[in-house]
PDB file of N, CA and C in Angstrom:
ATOM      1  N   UNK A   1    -146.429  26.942-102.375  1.00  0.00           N
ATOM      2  CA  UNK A   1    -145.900  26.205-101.247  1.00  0.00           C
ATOM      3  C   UNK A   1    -144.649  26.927-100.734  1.00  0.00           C
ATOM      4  N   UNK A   2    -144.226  27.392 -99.858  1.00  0.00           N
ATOM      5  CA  UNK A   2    -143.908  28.099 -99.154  1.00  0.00           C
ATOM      6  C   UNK A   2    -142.367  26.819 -98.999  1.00  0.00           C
ATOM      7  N   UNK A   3    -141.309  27.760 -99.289  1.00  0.00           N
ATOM      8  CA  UNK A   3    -139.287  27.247 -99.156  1.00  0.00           C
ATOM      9  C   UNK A   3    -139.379  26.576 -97.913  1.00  0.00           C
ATOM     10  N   UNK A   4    -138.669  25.305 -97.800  1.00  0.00           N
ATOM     11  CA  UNK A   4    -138.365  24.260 -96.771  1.00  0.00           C
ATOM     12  C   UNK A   4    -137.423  25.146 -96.583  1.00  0.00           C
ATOM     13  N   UNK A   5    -137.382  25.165 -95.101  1.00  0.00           N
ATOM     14  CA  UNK A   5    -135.703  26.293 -94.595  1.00  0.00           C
ATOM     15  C   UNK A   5    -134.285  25.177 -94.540  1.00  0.00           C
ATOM     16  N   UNK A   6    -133.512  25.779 -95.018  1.00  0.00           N
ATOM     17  CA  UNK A   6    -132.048  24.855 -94.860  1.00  0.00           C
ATOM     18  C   UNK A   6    -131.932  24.484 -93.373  1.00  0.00           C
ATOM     19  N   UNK A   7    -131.302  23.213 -93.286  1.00  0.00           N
ATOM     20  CA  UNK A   7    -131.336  22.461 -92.059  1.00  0.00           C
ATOM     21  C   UNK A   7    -129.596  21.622 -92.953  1.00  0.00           C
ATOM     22  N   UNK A   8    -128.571  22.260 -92.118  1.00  0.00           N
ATOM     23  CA  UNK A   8    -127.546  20.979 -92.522  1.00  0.00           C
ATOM     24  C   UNK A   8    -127.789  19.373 -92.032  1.00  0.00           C
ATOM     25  N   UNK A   9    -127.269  18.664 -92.945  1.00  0.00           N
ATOM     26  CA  UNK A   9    -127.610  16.997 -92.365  1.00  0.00           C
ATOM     27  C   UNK A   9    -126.673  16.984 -90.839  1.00  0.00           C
ATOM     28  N   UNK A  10    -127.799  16.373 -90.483  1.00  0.00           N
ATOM     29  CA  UNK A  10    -127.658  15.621 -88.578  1.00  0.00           C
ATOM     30  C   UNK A  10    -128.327  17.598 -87.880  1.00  0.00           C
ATOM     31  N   UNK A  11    -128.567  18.502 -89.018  1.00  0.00           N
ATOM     32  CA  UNK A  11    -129.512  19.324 -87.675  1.00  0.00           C
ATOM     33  C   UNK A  11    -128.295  20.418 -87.152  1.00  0.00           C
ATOM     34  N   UNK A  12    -128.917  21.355 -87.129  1.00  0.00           N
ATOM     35  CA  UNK A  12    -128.207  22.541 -86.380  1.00  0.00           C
ATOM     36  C   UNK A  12    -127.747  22.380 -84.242  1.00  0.00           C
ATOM     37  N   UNK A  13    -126.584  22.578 -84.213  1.00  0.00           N
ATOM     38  CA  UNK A  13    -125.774  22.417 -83.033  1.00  0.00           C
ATOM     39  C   UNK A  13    -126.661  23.284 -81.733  1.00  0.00           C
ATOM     40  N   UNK A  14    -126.970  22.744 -81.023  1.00  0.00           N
ATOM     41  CA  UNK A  14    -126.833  23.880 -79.580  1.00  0.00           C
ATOM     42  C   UNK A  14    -128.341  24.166 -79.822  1.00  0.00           C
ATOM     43  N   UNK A  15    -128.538  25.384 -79.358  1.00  0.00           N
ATOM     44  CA  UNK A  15    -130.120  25.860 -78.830  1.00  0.00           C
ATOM     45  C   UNK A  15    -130.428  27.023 -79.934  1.00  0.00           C
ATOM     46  N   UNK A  16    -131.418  27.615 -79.726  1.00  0.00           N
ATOM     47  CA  UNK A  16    -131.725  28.548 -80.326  1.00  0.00           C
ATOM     48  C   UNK A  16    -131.201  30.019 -79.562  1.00  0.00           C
ATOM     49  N   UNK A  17    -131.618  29.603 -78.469  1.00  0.00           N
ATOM     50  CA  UNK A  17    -131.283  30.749 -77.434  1.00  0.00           C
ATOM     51  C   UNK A  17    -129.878  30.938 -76.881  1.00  0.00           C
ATOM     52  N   UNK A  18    -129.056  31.794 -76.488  1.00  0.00           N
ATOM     53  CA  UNK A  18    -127.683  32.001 -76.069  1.00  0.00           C
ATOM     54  C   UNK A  18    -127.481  31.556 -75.032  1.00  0.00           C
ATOM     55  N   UNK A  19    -126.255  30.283 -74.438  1.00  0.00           N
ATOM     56  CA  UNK A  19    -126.347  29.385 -73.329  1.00  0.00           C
ATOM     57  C   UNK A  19    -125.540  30.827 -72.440  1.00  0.00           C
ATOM     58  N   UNK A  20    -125.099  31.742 -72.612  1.00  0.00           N
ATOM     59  CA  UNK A  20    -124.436  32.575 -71.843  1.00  0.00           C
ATOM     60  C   UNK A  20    -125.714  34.194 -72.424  1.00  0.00           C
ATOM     61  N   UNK A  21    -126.274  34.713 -71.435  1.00  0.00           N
ATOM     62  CA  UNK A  21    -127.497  35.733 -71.980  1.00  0.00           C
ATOM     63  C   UNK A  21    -126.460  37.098 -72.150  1.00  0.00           C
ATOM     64  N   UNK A  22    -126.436  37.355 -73.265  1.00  0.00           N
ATOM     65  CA  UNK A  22    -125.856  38.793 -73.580  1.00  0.00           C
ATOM     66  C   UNK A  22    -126.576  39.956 -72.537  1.00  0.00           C
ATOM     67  N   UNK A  23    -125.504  41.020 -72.396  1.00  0.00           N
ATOM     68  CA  UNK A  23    -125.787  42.035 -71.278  1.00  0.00           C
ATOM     69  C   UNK A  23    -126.692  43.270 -72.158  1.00  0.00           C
ATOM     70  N   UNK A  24    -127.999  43.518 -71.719  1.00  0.00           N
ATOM     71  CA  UNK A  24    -128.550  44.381 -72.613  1.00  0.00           C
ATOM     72  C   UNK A  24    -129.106  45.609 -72.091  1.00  0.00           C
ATOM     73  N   UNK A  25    -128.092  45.720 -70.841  1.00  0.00           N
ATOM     74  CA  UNK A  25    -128.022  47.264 -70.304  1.00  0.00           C
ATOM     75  C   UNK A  25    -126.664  47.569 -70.064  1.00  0.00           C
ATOM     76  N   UNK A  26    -126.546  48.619 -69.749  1.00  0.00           N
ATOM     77  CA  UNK A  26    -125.299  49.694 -69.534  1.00  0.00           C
ATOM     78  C   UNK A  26    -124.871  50.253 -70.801  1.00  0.00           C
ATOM     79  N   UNK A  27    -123.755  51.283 -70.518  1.00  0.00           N
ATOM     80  CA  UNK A  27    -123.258  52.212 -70.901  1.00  0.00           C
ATOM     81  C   UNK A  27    -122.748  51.616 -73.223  1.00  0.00           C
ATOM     82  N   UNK A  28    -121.998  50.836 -72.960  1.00  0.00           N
ATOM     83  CA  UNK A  28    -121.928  49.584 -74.046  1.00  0.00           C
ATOM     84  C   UNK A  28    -122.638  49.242 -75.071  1.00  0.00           C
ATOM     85  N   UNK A  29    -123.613  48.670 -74.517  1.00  0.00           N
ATOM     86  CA  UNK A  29    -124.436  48.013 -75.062  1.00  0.00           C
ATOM     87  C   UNK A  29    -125.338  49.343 -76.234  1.00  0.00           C
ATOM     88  N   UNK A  30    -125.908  50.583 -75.018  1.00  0.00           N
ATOM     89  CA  UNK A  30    -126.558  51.504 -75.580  1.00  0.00           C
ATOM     90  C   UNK A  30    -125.484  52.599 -76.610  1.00  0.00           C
ATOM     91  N   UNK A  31    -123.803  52.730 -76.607  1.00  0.00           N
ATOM     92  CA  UNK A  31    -123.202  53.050 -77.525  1.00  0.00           C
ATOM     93  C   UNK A  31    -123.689  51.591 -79.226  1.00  0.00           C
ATOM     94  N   UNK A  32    -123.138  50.545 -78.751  1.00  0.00           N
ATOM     95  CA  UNK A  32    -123.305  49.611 -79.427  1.00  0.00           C
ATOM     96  C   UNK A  32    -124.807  49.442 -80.290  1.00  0.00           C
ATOM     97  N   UNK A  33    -125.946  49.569 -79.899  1.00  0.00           N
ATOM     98  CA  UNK A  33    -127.206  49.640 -80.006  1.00  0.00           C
ATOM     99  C   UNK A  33    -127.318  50.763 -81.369  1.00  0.00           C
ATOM    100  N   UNK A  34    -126.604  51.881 -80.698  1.00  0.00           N
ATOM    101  CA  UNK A  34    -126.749  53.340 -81.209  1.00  0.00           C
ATOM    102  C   UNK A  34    -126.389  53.254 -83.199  1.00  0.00           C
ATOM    103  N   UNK A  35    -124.933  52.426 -82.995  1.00  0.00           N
ATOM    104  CA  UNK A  35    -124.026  52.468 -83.895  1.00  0.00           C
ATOM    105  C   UNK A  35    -124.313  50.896 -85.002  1.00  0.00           C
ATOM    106  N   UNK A  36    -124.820  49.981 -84.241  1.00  0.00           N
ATOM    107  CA  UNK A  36    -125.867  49.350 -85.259  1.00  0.00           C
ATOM    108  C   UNK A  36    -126.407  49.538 -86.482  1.00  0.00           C
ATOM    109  N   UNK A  37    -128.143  50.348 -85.074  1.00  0.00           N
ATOM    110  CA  UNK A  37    -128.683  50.792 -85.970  1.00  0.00           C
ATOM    111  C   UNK A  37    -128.353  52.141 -86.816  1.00  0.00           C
ATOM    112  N   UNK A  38    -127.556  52.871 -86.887  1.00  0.00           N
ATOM    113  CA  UNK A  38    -127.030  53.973 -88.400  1.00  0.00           C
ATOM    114  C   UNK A  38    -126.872  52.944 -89.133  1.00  0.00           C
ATOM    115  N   UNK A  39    -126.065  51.729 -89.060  1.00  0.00           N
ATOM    116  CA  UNK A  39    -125.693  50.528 -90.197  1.00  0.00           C
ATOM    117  C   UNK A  39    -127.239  49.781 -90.503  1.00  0.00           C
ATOM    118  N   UNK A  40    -128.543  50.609 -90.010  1.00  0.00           N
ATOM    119  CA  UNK A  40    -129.426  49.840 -90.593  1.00  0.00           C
ATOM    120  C   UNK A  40    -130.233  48.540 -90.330  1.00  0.00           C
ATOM    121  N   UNK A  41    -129.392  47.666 -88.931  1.00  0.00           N
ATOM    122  CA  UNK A  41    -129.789  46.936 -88.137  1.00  0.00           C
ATOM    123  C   UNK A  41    -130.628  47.462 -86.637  1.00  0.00           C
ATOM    124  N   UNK A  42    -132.218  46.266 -86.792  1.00  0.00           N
ATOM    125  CA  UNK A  42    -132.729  46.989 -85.256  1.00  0.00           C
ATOM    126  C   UNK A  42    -131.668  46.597 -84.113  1.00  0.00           C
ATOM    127  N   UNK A  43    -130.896  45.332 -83.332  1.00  0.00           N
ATOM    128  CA  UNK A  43    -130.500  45.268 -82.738  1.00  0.00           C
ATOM    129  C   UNK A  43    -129.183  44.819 -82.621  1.00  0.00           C
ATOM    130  N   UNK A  44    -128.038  44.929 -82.095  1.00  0.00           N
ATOM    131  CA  UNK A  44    -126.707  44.674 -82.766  1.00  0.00           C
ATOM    132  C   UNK A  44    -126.376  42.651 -82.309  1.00  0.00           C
ATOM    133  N   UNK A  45    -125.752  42.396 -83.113  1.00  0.00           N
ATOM    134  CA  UNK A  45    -126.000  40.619 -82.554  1.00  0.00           C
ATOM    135  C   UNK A  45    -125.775  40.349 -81.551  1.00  0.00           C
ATOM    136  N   UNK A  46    -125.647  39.551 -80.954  1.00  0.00           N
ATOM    137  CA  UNK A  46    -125.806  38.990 -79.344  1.00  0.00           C
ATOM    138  C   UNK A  46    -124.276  38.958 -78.893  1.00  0.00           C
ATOM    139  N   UNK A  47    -123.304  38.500 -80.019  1.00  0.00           N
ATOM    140  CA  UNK A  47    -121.947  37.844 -80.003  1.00  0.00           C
ATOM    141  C   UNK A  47    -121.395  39.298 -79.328  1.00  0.00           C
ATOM    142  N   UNK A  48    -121.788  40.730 -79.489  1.00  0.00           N
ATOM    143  CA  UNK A  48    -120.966  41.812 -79.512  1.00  0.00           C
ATOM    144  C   UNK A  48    -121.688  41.859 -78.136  1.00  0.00           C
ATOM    145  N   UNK A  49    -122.334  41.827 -77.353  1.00  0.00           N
ATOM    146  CA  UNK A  49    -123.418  41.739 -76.123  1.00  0.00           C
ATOM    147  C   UNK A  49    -122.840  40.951 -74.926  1.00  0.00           C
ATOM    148  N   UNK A  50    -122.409  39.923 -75.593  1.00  0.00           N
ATOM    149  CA  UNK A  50    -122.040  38.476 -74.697  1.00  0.00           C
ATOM    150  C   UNK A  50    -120.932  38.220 -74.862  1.00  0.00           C
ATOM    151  N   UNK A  51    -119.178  38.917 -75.796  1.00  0.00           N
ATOM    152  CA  UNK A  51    -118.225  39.191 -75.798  1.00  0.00           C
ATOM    153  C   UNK A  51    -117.361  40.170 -74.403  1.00  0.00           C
ATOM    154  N   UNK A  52    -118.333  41.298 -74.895  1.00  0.00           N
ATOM    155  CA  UNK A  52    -118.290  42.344 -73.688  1.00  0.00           C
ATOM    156  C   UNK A  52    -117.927  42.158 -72.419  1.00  0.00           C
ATOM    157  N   UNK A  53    -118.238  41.161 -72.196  1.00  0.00           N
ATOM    158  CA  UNK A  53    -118.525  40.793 -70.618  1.00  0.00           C
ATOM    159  C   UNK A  53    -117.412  40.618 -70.205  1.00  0.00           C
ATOM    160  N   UNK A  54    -116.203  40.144 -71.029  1.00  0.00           N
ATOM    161  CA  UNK A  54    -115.000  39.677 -70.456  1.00  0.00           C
ATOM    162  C   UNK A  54    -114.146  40.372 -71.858  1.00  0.00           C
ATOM    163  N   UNK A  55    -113.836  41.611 -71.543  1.00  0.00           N
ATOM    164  CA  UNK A  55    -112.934  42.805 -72.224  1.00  0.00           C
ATOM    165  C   UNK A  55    -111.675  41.866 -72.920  1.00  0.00           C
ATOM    166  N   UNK A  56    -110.910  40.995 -72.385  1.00  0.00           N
ATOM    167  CA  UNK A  56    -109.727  40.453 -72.747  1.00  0.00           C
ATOM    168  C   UNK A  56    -109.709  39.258 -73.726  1.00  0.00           C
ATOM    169  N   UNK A  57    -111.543  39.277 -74.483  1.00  0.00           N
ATOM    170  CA  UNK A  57    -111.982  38.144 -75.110  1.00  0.00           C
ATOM    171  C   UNK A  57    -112.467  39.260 -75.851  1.00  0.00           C
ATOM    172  N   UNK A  58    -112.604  40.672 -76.282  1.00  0.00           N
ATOM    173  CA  UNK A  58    -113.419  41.324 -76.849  1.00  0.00           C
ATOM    174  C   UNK A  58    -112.384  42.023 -77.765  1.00  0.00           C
ATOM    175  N   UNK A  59    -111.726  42.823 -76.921  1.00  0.00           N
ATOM    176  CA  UNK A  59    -110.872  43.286 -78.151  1.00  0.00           C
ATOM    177  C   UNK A  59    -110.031  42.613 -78.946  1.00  0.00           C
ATOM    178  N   UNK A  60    -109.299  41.853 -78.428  1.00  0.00           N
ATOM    179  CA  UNK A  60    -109.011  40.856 -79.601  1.00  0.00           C
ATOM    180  C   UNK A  60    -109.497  40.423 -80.449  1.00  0.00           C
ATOM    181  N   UNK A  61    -111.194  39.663 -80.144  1.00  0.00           N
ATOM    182  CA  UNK A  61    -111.748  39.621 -81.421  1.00  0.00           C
ATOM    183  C   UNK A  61    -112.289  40.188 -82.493  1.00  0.00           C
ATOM    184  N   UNK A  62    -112.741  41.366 -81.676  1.00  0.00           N
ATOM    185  CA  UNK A  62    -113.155  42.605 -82.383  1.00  0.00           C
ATOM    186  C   UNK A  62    -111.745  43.056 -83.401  1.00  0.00           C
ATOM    187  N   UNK A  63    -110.668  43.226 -82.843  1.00  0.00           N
ATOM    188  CA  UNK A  63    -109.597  43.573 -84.091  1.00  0.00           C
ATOM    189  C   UNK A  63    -109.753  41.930 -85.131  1.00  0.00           C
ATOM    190  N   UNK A  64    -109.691  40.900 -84.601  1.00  0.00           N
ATOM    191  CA  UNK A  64    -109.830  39.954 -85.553  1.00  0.00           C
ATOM    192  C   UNK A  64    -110.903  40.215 -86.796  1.00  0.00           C
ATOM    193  N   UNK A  65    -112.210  40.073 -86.359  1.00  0.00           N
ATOM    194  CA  UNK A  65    -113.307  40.240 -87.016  1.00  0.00           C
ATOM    195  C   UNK A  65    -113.551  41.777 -88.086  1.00  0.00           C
ATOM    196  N   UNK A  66    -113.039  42.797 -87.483  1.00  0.00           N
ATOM    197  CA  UNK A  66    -112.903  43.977 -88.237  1.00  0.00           C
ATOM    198  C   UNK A  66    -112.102  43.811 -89.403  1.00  0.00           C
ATOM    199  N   UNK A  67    -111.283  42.562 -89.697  1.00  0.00           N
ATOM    200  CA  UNK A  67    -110.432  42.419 -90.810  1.00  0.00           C
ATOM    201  C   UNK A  67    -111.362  41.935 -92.156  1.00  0.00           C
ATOM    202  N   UNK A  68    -112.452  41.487 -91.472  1.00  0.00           N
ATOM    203  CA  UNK A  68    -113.579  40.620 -92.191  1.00  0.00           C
ATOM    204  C   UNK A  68    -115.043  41.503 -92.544  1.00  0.00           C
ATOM    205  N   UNK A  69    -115.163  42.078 -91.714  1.00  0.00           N
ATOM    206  CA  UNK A  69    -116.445  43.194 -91.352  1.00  0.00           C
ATOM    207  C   UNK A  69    -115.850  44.624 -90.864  1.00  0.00           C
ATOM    208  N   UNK A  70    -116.745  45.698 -90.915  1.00  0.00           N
ATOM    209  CA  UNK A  70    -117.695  46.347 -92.384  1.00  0.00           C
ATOM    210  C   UNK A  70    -116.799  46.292 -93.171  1.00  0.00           C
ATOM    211  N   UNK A  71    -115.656  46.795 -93.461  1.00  0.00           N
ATOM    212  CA  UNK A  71    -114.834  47.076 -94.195  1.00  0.00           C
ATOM    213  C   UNK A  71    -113.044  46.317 -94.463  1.00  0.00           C
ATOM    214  N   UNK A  72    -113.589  45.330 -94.293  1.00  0.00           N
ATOM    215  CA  UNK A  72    -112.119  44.169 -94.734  1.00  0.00           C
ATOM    216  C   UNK A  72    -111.700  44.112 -96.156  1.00  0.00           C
ATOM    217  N   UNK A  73    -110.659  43.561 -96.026  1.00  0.00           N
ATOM    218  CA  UNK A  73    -110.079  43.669 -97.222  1.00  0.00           C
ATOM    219  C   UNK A  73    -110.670  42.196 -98.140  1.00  0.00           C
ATOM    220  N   UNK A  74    -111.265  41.361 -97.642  1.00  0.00           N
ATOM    221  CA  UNK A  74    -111.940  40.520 -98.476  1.00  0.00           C
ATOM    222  C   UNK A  74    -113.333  41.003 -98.972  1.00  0.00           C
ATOM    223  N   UNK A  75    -113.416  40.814-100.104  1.00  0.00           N
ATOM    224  CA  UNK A  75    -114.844  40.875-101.161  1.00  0.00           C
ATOM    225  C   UNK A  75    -115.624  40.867-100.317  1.00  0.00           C
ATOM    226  N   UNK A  76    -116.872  42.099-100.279  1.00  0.00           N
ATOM    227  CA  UNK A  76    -117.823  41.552 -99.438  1.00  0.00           C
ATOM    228  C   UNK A  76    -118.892  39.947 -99.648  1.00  0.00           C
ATOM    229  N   UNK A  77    -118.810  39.678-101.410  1.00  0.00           N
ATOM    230  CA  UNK A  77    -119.415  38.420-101.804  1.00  0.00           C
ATOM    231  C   UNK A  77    -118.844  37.180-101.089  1.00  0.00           C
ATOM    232  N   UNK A  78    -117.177  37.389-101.117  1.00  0.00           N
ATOM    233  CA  UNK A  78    -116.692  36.367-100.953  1.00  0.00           C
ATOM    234  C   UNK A  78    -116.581  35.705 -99.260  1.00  0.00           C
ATOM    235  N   UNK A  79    -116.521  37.089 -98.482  1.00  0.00           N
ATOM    236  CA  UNK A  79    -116.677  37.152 -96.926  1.00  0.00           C
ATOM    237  C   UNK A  79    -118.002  36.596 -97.009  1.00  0.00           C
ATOM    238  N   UNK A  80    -118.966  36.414 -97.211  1.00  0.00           N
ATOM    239  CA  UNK A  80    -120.604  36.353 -97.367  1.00  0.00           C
ATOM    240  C   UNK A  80    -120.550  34.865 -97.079  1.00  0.00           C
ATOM    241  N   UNK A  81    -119.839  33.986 -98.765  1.00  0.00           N
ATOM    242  CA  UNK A  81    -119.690  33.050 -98.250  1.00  0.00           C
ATOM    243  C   UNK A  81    -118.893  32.078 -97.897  1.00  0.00           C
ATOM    244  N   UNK A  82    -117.993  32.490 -97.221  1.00  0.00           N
ATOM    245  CA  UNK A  82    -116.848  32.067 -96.405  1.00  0.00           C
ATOM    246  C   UNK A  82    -118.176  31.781 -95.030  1.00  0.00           C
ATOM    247  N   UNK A  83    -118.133  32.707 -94.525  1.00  0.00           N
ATOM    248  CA  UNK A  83    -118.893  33.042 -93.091  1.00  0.00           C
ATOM    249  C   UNK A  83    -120.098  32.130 -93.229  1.00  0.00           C
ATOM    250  N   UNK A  84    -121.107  32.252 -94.297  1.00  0.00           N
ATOM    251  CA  UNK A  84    -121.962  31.004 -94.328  1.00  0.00           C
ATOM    252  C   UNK A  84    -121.341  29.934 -94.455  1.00  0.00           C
ATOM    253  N   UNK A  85    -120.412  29.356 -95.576  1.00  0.00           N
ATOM    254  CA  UNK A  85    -120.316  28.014 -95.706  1.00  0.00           C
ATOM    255  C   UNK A  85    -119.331  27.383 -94.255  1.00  0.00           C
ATOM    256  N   UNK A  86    -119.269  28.329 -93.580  1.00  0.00           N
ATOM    257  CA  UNK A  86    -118.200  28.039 -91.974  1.00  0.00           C
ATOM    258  C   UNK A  86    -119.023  27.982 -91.021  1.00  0.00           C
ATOM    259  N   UNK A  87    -120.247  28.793 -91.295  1.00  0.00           N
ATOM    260  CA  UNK A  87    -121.506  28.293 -90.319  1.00  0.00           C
ATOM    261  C   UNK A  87    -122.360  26.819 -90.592  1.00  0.00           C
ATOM    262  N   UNK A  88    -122.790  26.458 -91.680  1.00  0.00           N
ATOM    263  CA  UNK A  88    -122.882  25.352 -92.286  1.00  0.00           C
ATOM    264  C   UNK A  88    -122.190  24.481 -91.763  1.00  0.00           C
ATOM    265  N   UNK A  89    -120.878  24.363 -92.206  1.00  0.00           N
ATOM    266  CA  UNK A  89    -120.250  22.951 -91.598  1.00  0.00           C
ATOM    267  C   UNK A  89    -119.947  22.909 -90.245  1.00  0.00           C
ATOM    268  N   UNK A  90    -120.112  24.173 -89.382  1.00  0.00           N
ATOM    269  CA  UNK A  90    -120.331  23.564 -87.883  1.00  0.00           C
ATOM    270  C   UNK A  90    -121.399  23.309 -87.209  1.00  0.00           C
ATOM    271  N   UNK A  91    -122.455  23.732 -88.150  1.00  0.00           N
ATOM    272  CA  UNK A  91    -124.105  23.366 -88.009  1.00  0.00           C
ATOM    273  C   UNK A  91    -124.508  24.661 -87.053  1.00  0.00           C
ATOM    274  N   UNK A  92    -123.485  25.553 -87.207  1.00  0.00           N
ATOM    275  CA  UNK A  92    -123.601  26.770 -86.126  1.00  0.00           C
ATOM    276  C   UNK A  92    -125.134  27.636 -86.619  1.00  0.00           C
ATOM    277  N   UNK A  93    -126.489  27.767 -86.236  1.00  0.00           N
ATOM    278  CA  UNK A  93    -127.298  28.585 -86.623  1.00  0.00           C
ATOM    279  C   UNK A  93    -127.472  29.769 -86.347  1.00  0.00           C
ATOM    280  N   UNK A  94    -126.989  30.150 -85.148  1.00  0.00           N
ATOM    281  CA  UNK A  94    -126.826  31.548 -84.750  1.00  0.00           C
ATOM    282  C   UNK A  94    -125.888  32.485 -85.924  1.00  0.00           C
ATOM    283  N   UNK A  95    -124.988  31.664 -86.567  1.00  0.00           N
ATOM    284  CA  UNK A  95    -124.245  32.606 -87.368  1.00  0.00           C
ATOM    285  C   UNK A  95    -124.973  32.598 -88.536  1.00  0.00           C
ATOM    286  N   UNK A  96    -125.104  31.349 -88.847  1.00  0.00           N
ATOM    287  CA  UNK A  96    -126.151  30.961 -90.530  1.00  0.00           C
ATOM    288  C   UNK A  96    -126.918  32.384 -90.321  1.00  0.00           C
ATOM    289  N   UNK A  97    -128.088  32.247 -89.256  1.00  0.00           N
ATOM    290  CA  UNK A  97    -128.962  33.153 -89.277  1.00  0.00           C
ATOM    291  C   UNK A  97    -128.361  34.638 -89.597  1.00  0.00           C
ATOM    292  N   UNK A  98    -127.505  34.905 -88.527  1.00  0.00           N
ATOM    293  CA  UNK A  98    -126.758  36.190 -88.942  1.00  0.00           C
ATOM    294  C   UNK A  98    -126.668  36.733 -90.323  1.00  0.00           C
ATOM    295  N   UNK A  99    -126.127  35.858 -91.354  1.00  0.00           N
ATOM    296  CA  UNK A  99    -125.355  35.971 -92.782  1.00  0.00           C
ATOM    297  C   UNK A  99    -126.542  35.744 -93.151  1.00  0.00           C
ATOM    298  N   UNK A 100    -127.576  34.893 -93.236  1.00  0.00           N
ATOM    299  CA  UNK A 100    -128.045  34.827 -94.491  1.00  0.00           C
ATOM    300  C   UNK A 100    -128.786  35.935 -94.874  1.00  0.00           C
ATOM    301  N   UNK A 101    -129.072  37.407 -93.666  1.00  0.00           N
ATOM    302  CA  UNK A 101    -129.388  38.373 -94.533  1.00  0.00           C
ATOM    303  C   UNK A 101    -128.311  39.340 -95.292  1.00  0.00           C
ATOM    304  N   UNK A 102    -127.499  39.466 -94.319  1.00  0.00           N
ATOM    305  CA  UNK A 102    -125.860  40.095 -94.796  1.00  0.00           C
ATOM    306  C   UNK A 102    -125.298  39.487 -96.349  1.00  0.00           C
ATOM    307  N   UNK A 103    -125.573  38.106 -96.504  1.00  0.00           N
ATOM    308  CA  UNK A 103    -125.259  37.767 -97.652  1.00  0.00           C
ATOM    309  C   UNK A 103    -126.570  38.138 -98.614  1.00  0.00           C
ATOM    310  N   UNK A 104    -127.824  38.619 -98.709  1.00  0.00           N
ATOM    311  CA  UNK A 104    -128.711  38.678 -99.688  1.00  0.00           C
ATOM    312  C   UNK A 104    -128.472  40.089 -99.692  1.00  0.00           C
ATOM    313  N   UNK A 105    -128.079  41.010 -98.541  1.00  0.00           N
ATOM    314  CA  UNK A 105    -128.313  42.086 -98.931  1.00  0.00           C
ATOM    315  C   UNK A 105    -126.742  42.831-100.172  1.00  0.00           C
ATOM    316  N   UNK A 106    -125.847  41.569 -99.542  1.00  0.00           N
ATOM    317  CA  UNK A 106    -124.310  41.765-100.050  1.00  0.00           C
ATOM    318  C   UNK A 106    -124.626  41.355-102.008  1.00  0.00           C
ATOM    319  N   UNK A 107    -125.558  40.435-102.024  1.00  0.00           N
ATOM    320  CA  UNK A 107    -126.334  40.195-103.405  1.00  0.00           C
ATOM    321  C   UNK A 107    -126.323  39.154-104.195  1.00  0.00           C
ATOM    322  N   UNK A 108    -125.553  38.223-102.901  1.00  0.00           N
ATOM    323  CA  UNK A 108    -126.187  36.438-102.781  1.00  0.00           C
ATOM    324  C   UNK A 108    -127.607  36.118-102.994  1.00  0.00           C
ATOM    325  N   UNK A 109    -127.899  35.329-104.371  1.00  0.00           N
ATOM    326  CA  UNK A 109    -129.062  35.323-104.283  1.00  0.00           C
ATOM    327  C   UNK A 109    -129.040  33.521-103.206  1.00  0.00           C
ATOM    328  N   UNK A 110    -130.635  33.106-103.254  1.00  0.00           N
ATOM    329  CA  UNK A 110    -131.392  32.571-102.265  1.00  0.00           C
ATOM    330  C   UNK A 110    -130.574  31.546-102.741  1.00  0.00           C
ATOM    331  N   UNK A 111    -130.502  31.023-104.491  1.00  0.00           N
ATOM    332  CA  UNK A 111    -130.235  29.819-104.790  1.00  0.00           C
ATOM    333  C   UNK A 111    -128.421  29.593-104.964  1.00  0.00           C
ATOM    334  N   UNK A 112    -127.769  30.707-104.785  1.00  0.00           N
ATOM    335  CA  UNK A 112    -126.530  30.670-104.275  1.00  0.00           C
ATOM    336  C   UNK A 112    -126.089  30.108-102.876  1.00  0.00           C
ATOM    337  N   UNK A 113    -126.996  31.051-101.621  1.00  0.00           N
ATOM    338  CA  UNK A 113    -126.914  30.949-100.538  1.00  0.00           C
ATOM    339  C   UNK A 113    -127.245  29.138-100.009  1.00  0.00           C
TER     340      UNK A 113
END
């Protein structure tokens, strides 16, 4: 019988799909795309796509988030689940989804996660 997928109680927030559509042409996107996949991912997440759009919302977060990702100074286990259990309690699935391979490949197992 095939794993019931995690669902936090009252249900994951918002849509499946991005209420703002990430930009998936120009100059950006295809650096971004490029530098992904060497890290092993087919497409880079939507958040770095749909950030872009408004530069004065991007670099800032991008220096924020770089403190956390690839190479932050927190544990990659412990970043794993920080970032899940912060997606969880906002019922956020777009991020859940994100992490929960980042955390198996980081070496969270299933019944941790």
């Amino acid at each position: 019988m095939p794993a019931k997928p995690l669902t936090p109680s009252g249900g994951w927030l918002g849509t499946a799909s991005p209420r703002i559509a990430p930009d998936k042409d120009g100059f950006f996107t295809r650096l971004v795309t490029s530098a992904v996949r060497r890290m092993g991912r087919a497409e880079p997440p939507n958040i770095f796509l749909t950030l872009h759009r408004n530069p004065s919302i991007f670099w800032p977060w991008l220096l924020f988030a770089s403190r956390f990702m690839p190479r932050g100074t927190i544990a990659e286990l412990d970043r794993e689940r920080v970032i899940l259990r912060t997606a969880w309690n906002c019922r956020c699935r777009y991020e859940w989804e994100q992490h929960v391979d980042l955390a198996t490949k980081a070496g969270l197992t299933k019944e941790e996660i």
